[in-house]
Protein backbone atom coordinates (compact mmCIF):
# COMPACT_ATOMS: atom_id res chain seq x y z
CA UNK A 1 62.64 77.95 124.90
CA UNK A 2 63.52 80.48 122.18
CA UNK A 3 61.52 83.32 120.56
CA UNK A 4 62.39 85.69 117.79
CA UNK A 5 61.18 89.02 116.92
CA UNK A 6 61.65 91.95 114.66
CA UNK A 7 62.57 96.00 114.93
CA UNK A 8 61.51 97.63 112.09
CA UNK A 9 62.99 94.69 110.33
CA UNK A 10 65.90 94.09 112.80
CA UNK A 11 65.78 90.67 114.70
CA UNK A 12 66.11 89.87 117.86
CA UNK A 13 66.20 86.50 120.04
CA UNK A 14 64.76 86.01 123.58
CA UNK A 15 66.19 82.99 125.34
CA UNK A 16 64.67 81.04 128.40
CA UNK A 17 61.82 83.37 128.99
CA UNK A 18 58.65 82.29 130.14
CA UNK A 19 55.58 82.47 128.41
CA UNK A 20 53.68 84.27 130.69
CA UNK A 21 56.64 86.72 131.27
CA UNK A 22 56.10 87.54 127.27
CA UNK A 23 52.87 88.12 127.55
CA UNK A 24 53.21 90.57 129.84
CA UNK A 25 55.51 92.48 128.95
CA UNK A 26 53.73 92.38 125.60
CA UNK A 27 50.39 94.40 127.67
CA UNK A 28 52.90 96.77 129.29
CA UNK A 29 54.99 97.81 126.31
CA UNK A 30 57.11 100.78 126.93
CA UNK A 31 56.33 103.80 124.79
CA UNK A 32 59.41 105.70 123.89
CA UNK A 33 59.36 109.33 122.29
CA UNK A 34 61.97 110.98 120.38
CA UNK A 35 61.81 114.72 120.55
CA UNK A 36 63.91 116.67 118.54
CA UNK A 37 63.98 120.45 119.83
CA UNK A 38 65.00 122.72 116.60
CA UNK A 39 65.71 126.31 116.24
CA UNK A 40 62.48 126.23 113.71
CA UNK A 41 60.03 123.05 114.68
CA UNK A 42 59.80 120.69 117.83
CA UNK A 43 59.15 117.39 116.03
CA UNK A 44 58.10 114.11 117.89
CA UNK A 45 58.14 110.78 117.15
CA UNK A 46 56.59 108.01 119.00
CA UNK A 47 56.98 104.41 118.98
CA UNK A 48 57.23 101.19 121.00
CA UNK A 49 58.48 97.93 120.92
CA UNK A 50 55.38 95.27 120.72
CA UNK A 51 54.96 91.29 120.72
CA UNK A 52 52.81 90.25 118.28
CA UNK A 53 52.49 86.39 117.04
CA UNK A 54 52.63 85.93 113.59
CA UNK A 55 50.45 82.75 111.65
CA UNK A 56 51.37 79.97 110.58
CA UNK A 57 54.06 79.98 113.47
CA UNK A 58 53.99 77.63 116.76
CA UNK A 59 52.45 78.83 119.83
CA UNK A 60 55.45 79.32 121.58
CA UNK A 61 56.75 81.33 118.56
CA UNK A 62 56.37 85.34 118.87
CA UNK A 63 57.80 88.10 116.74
CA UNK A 64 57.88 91.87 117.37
CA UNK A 65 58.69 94.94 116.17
CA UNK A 66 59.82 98.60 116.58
CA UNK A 67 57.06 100.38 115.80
CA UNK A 68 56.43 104.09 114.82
CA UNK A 69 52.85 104.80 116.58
CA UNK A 70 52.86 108.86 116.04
CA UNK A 71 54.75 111.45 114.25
CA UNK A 72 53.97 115.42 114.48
CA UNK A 73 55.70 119.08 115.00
CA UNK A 74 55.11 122.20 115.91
CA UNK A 75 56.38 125.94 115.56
CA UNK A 76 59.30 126.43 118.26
CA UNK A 77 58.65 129.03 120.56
CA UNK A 78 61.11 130.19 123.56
CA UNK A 79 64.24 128.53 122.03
CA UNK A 80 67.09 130.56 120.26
CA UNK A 81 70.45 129.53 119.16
CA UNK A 82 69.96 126.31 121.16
CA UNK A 83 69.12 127.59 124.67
CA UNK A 84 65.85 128.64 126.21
CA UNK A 85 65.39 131.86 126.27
CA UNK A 86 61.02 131.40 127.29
CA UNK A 87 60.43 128.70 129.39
CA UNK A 88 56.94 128.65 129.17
CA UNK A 89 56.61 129.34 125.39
CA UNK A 90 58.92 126.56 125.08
CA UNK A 91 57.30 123.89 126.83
CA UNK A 92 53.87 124.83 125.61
CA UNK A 93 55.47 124.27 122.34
CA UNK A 94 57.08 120.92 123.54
CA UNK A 95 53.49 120.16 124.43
CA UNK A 96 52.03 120.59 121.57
CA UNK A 97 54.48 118.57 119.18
CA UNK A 98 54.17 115.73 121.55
CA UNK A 99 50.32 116.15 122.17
CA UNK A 100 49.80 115.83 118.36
CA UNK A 101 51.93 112.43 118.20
CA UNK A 102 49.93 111.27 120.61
CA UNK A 103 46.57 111.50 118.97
CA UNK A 104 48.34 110.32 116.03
CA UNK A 105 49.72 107.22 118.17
CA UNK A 106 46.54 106.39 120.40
CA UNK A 107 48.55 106.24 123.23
CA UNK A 108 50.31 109.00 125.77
CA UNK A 109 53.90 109.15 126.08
CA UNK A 110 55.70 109.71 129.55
CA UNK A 111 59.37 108.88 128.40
CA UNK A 112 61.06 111.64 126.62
CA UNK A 113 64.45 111.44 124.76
CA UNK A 114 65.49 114.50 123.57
CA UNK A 115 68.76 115.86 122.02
CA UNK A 116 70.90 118.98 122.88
CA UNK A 117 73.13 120.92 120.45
CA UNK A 118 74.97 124.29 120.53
CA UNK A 119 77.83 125.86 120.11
CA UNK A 120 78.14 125.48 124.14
CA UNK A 121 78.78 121.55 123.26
CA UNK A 122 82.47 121.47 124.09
CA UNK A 123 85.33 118.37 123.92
CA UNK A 124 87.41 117.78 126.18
CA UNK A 125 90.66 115.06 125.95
CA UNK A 126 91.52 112.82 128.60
CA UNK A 127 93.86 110.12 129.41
CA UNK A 128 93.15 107.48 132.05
CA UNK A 129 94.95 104.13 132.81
CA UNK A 130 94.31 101.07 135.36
CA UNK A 131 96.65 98.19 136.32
CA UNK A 132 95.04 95.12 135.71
CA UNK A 133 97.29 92.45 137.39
CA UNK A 134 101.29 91.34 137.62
CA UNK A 135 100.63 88.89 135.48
CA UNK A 136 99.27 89.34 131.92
CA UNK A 137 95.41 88.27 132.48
CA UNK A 138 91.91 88.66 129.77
CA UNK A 139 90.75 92.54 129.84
CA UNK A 140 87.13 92.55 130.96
CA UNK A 141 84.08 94.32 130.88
CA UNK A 142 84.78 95.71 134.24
CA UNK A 143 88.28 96.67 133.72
CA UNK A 144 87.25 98.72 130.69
CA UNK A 145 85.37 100.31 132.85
CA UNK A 146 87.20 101.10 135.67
CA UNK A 147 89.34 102.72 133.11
CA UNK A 148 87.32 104.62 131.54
CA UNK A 149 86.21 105.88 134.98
CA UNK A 150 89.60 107.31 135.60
CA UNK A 151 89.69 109.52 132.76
CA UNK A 152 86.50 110.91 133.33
CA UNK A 153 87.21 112.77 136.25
CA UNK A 154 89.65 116.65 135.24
CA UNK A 155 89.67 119.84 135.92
CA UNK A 156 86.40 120.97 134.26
CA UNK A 157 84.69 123.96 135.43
CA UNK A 158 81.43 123.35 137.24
CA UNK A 159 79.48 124.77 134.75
CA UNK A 160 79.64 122.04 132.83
CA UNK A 161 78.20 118.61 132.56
CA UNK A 162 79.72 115.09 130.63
CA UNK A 163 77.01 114.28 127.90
CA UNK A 164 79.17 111.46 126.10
CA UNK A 165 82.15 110.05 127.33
CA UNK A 166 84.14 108.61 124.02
CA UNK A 167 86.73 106.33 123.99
CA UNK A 168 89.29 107.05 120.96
CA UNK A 169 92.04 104.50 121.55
CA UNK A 170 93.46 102.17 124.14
CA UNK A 171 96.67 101.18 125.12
CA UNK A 172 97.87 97.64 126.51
CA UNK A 173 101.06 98.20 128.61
CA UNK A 174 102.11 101.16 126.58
CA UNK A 175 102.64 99.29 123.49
CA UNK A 176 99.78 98.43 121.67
CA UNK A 177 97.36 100.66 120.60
CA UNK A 178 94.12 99.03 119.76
CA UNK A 179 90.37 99.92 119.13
CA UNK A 180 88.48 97.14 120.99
CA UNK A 181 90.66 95.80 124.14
CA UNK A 182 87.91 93.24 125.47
CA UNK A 183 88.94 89.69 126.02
CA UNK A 184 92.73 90.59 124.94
CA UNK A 185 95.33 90.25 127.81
CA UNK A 186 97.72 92.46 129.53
CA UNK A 187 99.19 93.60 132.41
CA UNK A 188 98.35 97.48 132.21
CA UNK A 189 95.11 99.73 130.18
CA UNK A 190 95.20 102.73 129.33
CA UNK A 191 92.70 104.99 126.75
CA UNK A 192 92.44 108.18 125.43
CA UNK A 193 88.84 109.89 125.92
CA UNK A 194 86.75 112.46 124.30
CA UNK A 195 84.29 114.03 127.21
CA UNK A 196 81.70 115.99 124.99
CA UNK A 197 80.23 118.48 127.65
CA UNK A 198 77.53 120.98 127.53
CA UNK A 199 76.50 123.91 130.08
CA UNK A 200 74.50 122.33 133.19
CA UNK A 201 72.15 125.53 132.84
CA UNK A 202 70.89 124.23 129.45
CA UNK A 203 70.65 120.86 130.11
CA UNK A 204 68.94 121.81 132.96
CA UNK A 205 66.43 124.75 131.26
CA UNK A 206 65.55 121.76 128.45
CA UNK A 207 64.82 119.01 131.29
CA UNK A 208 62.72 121.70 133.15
CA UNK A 209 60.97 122.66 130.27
CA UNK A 210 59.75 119.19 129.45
CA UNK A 211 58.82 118.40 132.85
CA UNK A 212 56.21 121.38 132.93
CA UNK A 213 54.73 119.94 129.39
CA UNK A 214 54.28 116.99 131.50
CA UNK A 215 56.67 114.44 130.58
CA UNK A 216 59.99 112.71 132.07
CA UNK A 217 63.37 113.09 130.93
CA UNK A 218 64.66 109.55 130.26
CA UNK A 219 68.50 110.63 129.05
CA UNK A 220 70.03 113.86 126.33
CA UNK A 221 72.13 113.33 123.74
CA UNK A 222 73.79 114.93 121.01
CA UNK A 223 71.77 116.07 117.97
CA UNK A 224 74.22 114.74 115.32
CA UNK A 225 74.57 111.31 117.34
CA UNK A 226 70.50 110.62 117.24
CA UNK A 227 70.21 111.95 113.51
CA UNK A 228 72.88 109.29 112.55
CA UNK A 229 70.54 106.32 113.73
CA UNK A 230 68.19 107.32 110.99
CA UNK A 231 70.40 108.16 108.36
CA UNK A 232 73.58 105.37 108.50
CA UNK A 233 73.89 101.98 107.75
CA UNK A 234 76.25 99.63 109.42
CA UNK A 235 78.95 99.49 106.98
CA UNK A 236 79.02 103.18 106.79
CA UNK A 237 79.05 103.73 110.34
CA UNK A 238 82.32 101.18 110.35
CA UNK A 239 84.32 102.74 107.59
CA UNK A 240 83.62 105.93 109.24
CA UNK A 241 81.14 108.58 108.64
CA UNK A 242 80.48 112.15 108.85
CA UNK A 243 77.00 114.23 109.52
CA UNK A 244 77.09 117.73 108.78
CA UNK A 245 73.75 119.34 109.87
CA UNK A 246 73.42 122.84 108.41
CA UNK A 247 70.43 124.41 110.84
CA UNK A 248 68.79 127.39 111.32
CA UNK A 249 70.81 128.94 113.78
CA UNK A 250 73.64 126.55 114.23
CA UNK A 251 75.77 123.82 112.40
CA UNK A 252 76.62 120.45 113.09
CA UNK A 253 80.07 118.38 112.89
CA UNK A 254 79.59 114.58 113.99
CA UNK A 255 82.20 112.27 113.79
CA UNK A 256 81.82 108.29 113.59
CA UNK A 257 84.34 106.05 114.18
CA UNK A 258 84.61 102.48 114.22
CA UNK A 259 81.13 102.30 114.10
CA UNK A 260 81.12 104.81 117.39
CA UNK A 261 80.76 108.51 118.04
CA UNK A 262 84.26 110.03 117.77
CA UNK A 263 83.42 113.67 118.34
CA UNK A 264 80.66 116.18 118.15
CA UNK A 265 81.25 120.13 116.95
CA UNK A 266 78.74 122.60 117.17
CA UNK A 267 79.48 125.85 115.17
CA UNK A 268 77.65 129.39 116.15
CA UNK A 269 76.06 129.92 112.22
CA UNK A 270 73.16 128.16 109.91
CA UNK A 271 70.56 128.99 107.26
CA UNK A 272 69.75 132.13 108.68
CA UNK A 273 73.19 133.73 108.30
CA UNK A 274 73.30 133.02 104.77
CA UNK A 275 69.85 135.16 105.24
CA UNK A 276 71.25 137.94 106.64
CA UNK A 277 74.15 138.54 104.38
CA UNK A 278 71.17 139.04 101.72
CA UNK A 279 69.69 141.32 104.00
CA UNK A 280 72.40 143.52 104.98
CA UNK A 281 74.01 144.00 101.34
CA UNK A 282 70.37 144.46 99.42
CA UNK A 283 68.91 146.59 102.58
CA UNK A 284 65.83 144.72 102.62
CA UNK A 285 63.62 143.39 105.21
CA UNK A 286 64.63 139.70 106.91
CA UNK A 287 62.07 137.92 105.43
CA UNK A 288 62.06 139.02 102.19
CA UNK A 289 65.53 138.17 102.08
CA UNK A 290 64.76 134.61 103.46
CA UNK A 291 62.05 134.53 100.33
CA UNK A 292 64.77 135.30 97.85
CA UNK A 293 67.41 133.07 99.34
CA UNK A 294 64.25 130.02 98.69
CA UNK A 295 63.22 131.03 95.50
CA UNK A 296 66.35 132.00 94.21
CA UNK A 297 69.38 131.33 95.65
CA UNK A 298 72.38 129.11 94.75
CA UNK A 299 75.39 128.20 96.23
CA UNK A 300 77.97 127.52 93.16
CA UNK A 301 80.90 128.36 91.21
CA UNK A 302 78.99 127.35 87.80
CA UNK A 303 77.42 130.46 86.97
CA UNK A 304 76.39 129.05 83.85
CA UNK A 305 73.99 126.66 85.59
CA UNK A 306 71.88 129.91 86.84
CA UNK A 307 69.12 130.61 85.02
CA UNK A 308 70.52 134.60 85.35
CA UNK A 309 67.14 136.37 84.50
CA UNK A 310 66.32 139.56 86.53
CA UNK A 311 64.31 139.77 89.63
CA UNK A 312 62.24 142.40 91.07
CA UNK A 313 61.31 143.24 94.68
CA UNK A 314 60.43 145.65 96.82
CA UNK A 315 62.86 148.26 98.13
CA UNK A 316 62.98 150.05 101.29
CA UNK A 317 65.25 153.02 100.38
CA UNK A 318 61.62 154.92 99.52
CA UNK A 319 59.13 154.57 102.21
CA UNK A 320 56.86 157.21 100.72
CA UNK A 321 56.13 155.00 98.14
CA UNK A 322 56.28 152.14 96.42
CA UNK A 323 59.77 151.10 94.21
CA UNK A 324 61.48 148.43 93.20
CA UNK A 325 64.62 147.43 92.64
CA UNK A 326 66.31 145.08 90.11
CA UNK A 327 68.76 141.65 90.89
CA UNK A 328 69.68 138.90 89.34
CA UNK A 329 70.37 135.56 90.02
CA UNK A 330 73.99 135.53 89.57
CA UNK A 331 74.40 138.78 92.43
CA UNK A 332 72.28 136.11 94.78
CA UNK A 333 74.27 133.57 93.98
CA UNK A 334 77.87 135.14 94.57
CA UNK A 335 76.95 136.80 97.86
CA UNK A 336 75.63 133.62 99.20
CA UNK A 337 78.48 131.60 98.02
CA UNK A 338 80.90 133.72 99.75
CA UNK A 339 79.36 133.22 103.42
CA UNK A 340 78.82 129.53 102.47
CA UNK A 341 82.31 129.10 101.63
CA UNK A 342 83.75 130.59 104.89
CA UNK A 343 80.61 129.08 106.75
CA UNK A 344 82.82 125.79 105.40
CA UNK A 345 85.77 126.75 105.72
CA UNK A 346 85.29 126.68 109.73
CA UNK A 347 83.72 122.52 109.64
CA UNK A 348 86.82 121.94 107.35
CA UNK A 349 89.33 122.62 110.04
CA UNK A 350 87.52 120.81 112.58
CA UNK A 351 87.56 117.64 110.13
CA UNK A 352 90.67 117.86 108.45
CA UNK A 353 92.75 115.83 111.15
CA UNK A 354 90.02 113.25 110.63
CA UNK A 355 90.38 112.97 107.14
CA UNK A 356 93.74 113.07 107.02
CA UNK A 357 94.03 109.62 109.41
CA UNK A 358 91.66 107.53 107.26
CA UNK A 359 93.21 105.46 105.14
CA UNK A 360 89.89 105.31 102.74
CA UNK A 361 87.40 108.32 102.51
CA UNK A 362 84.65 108.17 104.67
CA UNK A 363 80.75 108.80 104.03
CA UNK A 364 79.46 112.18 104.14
CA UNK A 365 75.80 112.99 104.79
CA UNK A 366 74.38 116.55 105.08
CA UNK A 367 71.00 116.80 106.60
CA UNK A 368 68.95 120.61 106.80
CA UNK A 369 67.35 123.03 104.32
CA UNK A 370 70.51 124.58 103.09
CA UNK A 371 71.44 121.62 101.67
CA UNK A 372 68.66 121.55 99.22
CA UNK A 373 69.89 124.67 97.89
CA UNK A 374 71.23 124.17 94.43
CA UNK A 375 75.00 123.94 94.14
CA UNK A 376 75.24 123.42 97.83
CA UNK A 377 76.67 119.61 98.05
CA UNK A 378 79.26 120.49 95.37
CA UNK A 379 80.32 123.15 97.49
CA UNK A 380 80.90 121.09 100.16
CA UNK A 381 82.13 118.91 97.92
CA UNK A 382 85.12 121.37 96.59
CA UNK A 383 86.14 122.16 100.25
CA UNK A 384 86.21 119.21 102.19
CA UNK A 385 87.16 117.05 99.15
CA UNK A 386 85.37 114.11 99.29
CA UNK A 387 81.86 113.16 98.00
CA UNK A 388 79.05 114.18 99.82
CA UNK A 389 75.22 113.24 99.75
CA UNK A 390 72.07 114.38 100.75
CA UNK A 391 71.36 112.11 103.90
CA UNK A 392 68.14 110.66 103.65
CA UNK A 393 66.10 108.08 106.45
CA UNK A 394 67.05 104.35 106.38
CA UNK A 395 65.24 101.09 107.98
CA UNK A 396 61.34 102.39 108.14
CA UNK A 397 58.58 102.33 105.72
CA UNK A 398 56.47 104.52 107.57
CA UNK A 399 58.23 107.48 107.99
CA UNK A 400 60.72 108.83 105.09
CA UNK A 401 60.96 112.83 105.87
CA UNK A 402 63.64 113.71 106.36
CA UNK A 403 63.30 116.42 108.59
CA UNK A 404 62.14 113.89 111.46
CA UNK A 405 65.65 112.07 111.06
CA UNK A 406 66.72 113.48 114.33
CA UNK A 407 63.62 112.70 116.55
CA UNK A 408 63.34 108.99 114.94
CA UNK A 409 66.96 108.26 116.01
CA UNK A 410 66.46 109.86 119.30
CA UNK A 411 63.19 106.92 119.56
CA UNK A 412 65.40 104.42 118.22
CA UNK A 413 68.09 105.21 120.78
CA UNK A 414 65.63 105.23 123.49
CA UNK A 415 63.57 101.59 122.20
CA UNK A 416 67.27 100.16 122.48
CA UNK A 417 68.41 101.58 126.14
CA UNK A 418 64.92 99.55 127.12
CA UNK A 419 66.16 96.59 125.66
CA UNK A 420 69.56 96.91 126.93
CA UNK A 421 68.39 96.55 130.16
CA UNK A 422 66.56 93.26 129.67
CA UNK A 423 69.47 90.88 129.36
CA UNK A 424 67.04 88.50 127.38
CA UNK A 425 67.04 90.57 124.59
CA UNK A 426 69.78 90.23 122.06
CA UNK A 427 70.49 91.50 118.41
CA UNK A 428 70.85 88.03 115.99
CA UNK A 429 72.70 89.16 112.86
CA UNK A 430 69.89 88.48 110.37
CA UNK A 431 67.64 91.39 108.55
CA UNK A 432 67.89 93.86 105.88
CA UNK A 433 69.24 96.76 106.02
CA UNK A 434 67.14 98.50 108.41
CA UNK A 435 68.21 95.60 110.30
CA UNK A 436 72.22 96.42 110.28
CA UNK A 437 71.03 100.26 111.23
CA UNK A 438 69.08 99.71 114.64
CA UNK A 439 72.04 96.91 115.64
CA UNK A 440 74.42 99.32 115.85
CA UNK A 441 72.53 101.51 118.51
CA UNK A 442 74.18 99.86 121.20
CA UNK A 443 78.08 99.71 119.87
CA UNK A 444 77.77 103.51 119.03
CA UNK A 445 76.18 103.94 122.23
CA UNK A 446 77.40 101.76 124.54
CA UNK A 447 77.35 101.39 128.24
CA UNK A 448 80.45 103.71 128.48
CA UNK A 449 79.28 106.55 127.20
């Protein structure tokens, strides 16, 4: 007996299940929530994976569908430059974004997946290798494995914990160096692996400070690796792709692959260092500083797209009273372009030995509020030399903002972990293009890593 069902437009096919079994799964369904933990908002989103039968089909014919019950933030408290620095302020916080999905949703939400970013997010390089047999036999599952298993384990300070492990290449008896090894046969594996680590006492700060908002920990990963569930097609993720997520406090670097993570750079700077260099050169208050960087700033070379009119604003030199003090547009726009440009200059060298081995140029997303800033993406454009777009969410009606791209990945990742481990449940190759996004959940994020 056969039934087929939908994820947010992605199909699926269970095989030789009972009815009954359907059914009740169908009354148990497993809520999932994503929860994005920002240096600005703790977003949530909620969703679940529900049976449904559609009309006009046979009884024995059921559909279902990944779908988004609950969406909601709120103000982040107790978090700064991705670690917790308030426990409680944090998970009351944590508690409140999720609380409000909730009554969005209509129903409560006890898994969590949740991401983890910083510039304490580290790479390590490994190489591991297995013999398989004397004789040249089919590489398996299991061998893959077993290799992977002995690369894994180096010298790495216990203060930190594996978050991905990331296979780059493997080797069949030294000679061939190939992407995929299953089902090919040889004599001797080998691989070269990327262990993305952070600092146990972070993971472990996050993880407490969900628990006391009352909910369970089902697995942490990278920011950039959730975010590109939402944002990538499966073509894209193929030909390789690159997210560059300009926060707050920190920045972003995520490599894809192959359709698989490749790497993951964090880099100590964001929005609000663009802030301060207006503060410290116009010796004015933080926030008024963050006010002129919204209102008026632009990051560009073209001076002649600036409207360059004058702007007054409040000085501080004269506290006795009140004085202002004249700027244009053009002064903004230099001293921010400056501090963007090295900002830049930093992600370039991370991704320059990764442009420079792909043979065609790969797609570049940028996600965060700096990147709406006019003259931005041909910034980035000029440095990194090769076109860049604003990312923007793919494969769901109900939920477009962008902002919630990382905690709709994160649900997306955590909808398909539950369906990896029901070995009825397989991805058919038919839908749109929502479709080719959620069916690459499990190659990016597969059982090794």
């Amino acid at each position: 007996m056969r039934y087929e069902y939908r994820v947010s437009s992605i199909e699926y096919q269970v095989s030789s299940i009972e009815k009954s079994e359907l059914i009740y799964f169908n009354m148990h369904s497993d809520i999932i929530c994503g929860l994005d933990i920002g240096a600005s908002s703790v977003r949530a989103v909620i969703g679940r994976l529900e049976f449904t039968h559609p009309k006009g089909k046979n009884k024995d014919s059921s559909m279902a569908k990944e779908e988004i019950l609950g969406y909601a933030e709120a103000p982040t408290k107790g978090f700064s430059k991705s670690v917790v620095s308030n426990l409680s302020l944090l998970s009351d916080a944590i508690e409140a974004s999720i609380s409000k999905a909730e009554d969005m949703a209509g129903f409560r939400a006890r898994k969590v997946i949740s991401n983890i970013s910083g510039a304490h997010i580290r790479t390590f390089q490994s190489r591991g290798s297995i013999h398989i047999s004397d004789r040249p036999s089919e590489i398996t599952k299991s061998d893959i494995s077993r290799c992977i298993d002995s690369a894994k384990f180096i010298a790495m300070s216990l203060d930190r914990e594996q978050v991905h492990l990331v296979p780059v290449r493997f080797f069949i008896d030294d000679k061939m160096e190939i992407d995929e090894p299953l089902g090919l046969f040889g004599s001797k594996l080998d691989v070269d692996l990327n262990i993305i680590t952070s600092l146990v006492t972070v993971l472990q700060n996050l993880t407490k400070a969900i628990n006391l908002a009352g909910y369970e920990v089902e697995d942490m990963i990278v920011s950039g690796a959730g975010t590109a569930l939402a944002i990538f097609d499966k073509q894209e993720l193929e030909n390789g792709s690159v997210l560059i997520d300009v926060g707050k406090e920190v920045t972003g670097l995520t490599i894809f692959v192959n359709g698989r993570l490749r790497d993951s750079f964090y880099f100590p700077f964001g929005g609000d260092d663009l802030t301060q260099v207006l503060q410290d050169k116009l010796k004015i208050m933080f926030e008024e500083a963050e006010e002129l960087k919204i209102k008026y700033g632009a990051i560009t070379r073209d001076l002649t797209r600036i409207d360059d009119s004058e702007i007054l604003m409040p000085s501080l030199k004269r506290m006795e009273a009140p004085a202002t003090k004249i700027i244009s547009k053009s002064e903004i726009a230099n001293l921010l372009l400056l501090k963007a440009q090295a900002m830049l200059e930093d992600v370039h060298k991370k991704l320059e030995p990764f442009l420079k081995d792909k043979k065609s140029l790969p797609h570049v997303s940028i996600v965060g509020a700096v990147a709406r800033t006019d003259g931005f993406i041909e910034t980035v454009e000029e440095i990194l030399n090769v076109p860049v777009n604003m990312a923007r969410i793919k494969g769901s009606d109900d939920l477009k903002d962008i902002s919630f791209a990382c905690s709709l990945g994160l649900m997306r990742y955590g909808i398909n972990k539950i369906t990896a481990r029901k070995p009825r449940y397989a991805p058919s190759e038919a839908g749109n293009a929502a479709a080719k996004v959620l069916s690459r959940v499990k190659a990016i994020f597969s059982e090794y890593f």
